[in-house]
C-alpha atoms as a PDB file:
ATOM      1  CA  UNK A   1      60.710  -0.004  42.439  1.00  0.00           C
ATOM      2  CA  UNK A   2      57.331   1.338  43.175  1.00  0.00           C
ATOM      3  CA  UNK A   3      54.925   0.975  41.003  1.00  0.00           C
ATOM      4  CA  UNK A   4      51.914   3.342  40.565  1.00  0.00           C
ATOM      5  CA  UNK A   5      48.448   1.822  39.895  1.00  0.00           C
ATOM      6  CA  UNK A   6      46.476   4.258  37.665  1.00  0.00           C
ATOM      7  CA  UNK A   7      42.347   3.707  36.993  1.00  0.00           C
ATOM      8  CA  UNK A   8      40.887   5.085  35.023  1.00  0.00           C
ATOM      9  CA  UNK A   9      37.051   5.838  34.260  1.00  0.00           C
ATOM     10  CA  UNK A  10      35.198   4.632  31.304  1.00  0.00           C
ATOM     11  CA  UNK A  11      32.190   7.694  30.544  1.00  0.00           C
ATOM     12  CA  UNK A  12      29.939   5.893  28.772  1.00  0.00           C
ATOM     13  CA  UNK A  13      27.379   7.376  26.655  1.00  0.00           C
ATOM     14  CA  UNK A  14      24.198   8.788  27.997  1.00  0.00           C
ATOM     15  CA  UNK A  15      21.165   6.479  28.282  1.00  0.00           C
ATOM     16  CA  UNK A  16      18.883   7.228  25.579  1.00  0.00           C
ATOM     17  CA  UNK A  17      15.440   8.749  26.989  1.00  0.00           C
ATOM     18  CA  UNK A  18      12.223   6.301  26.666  1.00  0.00           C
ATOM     19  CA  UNK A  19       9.726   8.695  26.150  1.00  0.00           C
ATOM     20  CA  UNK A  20       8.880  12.401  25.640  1.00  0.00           C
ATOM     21  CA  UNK A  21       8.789  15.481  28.034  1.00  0.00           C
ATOM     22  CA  UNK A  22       6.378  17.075  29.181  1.00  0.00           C
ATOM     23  CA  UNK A  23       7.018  20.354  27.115  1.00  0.00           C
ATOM     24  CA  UNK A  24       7.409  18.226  23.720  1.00  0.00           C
ATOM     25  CA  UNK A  25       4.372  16.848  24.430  1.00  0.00           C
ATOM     26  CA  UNK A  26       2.567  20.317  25.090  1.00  0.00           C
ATOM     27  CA  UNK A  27       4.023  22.301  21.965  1.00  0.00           C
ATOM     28  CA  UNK A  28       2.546  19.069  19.890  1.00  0.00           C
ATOM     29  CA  UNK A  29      -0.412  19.381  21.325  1.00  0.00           C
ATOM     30  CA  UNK A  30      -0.473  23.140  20.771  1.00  0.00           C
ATOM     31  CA  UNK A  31       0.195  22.609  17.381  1.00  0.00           C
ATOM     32  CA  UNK A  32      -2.591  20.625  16.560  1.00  0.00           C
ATOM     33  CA  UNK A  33      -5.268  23.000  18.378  1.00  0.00           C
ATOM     34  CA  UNK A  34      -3.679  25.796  16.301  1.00  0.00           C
ATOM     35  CA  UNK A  35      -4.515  23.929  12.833  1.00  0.00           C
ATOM     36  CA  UNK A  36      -7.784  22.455  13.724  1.00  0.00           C
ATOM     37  CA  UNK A  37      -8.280  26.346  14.728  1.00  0.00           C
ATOM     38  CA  UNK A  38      -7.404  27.366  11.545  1.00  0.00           C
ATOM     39  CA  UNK A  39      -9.554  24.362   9.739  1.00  0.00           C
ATOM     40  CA  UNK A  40     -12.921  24.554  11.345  1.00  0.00           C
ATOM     41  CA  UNK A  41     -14.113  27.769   9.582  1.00  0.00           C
ATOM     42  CA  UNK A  42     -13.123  26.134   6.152  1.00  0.00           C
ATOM     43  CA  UNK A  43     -14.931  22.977   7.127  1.00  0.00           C
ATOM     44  CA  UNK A  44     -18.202  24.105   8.452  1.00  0.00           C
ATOM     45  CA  UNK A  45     -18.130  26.581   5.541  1.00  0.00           C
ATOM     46  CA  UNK A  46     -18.150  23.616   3.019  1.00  0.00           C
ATOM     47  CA  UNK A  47     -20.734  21.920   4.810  1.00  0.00           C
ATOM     48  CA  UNK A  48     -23.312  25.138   4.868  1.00  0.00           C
ATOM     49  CA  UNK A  49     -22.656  25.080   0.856  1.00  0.00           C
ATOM     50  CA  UNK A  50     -22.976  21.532   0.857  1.00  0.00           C
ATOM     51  CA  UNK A  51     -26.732  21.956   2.401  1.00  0.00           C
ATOM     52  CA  UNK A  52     -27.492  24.682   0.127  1.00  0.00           C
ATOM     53  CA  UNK A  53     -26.655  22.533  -2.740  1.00  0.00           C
ATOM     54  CA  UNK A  54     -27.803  19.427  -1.373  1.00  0.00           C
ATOM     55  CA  UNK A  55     -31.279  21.496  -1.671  1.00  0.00           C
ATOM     56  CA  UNK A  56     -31.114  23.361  -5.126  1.00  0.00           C
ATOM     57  CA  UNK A  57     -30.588  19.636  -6.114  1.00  0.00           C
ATOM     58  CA  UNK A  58     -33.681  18.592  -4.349  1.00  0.00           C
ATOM     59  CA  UNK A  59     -35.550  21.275  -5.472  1.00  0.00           C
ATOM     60  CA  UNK A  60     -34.555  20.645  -8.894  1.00  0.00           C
ATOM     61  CA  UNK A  61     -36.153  17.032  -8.209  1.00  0.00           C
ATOM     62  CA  UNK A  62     -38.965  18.087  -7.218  1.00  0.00           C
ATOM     63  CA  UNK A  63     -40.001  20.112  -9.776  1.00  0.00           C
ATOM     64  CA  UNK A  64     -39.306  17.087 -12.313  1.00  0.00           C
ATOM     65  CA  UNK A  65     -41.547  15.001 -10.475  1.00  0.00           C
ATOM     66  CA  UNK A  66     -44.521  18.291 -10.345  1.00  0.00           C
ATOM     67  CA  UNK A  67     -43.978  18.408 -14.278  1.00  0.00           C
ATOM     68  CA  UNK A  68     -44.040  14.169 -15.051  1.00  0.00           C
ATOM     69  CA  UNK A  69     -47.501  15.060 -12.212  1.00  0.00           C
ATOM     70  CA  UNK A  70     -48.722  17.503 -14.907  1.00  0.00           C
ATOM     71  CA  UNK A  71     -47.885  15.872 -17.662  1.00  0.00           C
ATOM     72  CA  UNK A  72     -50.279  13.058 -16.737  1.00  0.00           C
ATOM     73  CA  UNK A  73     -52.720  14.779 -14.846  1.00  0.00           C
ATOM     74  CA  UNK A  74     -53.302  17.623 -16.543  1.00  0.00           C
ATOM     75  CA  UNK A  75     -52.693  19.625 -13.555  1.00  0.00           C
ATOM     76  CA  UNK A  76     -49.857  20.285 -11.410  1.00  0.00           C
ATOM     77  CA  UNK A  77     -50.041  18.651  -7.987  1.00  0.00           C
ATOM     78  CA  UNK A  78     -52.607  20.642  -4.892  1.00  0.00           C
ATOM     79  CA  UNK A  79     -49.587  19.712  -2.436  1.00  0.00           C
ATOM     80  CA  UNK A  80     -46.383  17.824  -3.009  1.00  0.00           C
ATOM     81  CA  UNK A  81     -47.757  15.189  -0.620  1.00  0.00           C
ATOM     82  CA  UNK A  82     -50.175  13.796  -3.511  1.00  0.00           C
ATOM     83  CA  UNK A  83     -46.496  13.268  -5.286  1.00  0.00           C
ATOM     84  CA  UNK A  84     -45.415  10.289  -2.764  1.00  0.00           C
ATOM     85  CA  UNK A  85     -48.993   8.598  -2.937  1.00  0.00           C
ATOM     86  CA  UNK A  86     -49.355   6.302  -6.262  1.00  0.00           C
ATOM     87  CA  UNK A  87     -52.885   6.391  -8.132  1.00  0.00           C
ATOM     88  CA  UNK A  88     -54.025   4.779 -11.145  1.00  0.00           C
ATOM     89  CA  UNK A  89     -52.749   6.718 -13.599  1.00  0.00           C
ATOM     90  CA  UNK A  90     -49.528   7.175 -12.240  1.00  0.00           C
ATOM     91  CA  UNK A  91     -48.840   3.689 -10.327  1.00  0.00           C
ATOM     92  CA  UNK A  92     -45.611   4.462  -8.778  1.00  0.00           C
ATOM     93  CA  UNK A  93     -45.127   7.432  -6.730  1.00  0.00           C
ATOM     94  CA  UNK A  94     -43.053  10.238  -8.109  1.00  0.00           C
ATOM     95  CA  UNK A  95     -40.939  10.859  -4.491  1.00  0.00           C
ATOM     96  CA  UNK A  96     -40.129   9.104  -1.352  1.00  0.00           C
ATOM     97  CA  UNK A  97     -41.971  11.097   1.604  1.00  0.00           C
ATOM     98  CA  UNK A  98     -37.970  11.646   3.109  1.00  0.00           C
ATOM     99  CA  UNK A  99     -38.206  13.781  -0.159  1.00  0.00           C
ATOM    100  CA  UNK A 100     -39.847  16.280   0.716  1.00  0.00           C
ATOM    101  CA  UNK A 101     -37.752  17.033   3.905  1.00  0.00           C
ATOM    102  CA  UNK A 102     -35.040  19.813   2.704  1.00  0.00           C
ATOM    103  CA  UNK A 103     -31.370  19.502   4.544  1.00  0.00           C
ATOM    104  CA  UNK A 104     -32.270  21.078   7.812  1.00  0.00           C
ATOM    105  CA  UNK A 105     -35.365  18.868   8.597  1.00  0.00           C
ATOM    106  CA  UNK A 106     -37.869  21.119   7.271  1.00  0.00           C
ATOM    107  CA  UNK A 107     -40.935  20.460   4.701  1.00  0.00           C
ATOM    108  CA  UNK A 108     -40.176  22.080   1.149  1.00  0.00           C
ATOM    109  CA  UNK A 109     -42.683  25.013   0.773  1.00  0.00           C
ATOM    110  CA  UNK A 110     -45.085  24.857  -2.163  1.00  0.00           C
ATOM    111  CA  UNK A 111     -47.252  27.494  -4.216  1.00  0.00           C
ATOM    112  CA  UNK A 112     -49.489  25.819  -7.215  1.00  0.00           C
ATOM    113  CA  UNK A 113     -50.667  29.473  -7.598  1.00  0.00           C
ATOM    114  CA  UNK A 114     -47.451  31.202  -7.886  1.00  0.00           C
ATOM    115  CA  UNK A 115     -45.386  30.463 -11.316  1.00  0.00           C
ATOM    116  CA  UNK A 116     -41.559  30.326 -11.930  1.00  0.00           C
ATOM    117  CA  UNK A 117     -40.717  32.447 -15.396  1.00  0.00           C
ATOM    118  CA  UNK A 118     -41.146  28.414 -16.520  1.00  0.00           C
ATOM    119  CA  UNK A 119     -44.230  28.288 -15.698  1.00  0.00           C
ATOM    120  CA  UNK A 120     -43.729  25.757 -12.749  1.00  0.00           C
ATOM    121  CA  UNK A 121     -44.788  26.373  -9.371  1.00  0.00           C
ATOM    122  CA  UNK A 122     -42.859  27.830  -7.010  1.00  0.00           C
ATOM    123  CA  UNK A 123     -40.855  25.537  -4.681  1.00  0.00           C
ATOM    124  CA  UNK A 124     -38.481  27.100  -2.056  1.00  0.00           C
ATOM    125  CA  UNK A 125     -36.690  25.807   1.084  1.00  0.00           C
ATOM    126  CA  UNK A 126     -36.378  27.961   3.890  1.00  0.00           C
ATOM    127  CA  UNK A 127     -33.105  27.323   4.293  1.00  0.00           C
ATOM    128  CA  UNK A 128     -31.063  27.403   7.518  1.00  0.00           C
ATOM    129  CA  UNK A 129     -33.093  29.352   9.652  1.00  0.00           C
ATOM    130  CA  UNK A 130     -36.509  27.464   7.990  1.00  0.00           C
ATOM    131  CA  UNK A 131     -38.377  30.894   7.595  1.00  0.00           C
ATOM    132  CA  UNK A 132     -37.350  32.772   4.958  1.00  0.00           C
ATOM    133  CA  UNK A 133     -37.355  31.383   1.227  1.00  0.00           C
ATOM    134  CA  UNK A 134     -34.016  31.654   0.882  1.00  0.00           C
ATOM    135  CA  UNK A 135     -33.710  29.129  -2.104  1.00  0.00           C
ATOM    136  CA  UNK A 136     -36.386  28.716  -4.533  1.00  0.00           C
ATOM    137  CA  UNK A 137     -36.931  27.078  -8.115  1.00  0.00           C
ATOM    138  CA  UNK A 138     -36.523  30.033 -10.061  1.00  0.00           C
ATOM    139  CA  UNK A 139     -32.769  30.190 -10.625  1.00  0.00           C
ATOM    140  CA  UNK A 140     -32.152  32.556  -7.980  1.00  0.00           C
ATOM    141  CA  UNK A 141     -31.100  32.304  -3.813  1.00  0.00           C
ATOM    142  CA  UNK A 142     -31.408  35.217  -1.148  1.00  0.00           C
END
């Protein structure tokens, strides 16, 4: 009797990958340009408003310390300079020179002889650009 030998294959399952390809790789990365696209307008947006706050705040600062300068003195302040320097009647200086620097670097501008409808002087930051008074102490911004 003959007797027939049959083998037979064993398929085994297909090795599993150990990494990504190349395409993967590229649509992920593609994906991520395409949302930080989308987010940079909305962040550098928040930080121009940021600035402009940052500086109404400051502004609002200042003028406290030119009133707490008149209220002692008599007088509101020749320069806002005078407000970092102490003297004896007012022993402690009213602001830090860094103070007086609004958010892009530039002095605040002051005017003893120009008047808010509160009867402070005007204080204004030039804002981005650092020449026009774009934000001032009177409630309103260009």
């Amino acid at each position: 009797m003959l007797m027939r030998t049959t083998t037979t294959t064993v398929v085994t399952a297909p090795e599993r990958r150990k990494g990504f390809t190349l395409m993967e790789m590229l649509v992920v990365v593609a994906i991520i340009i395409i949302i930080a696209g989308a987010a940079t307008p909305l962040v550098l947006n928040y930080l121009h408003n940021a600035r402009l706050d940052r500086a109404k705040m400051d502004i609002k600062t200042i003028e406290t310390a030119v009133v707490s300068y008149q209220a002692k003195k008599g007088y509101f302040p020749e320069s806002l300079m005078i407000l970092t320097q102490a003297d004896p009647e007012i022993p402690n200086p009213l602001l830090e020179q860094k103070q007086l620097l609004d958010p892009w670097n530039n002095q605040y501008q002051y005017n003893q002889q120009a008047l808010t409808p509160r009867g402070v002087p005007m204080i204004s930051s030039g804002g981005p650009n650092g020449q026009m008074a774009e934000i001032l102490n009177n409630n309103n911004t260009k």
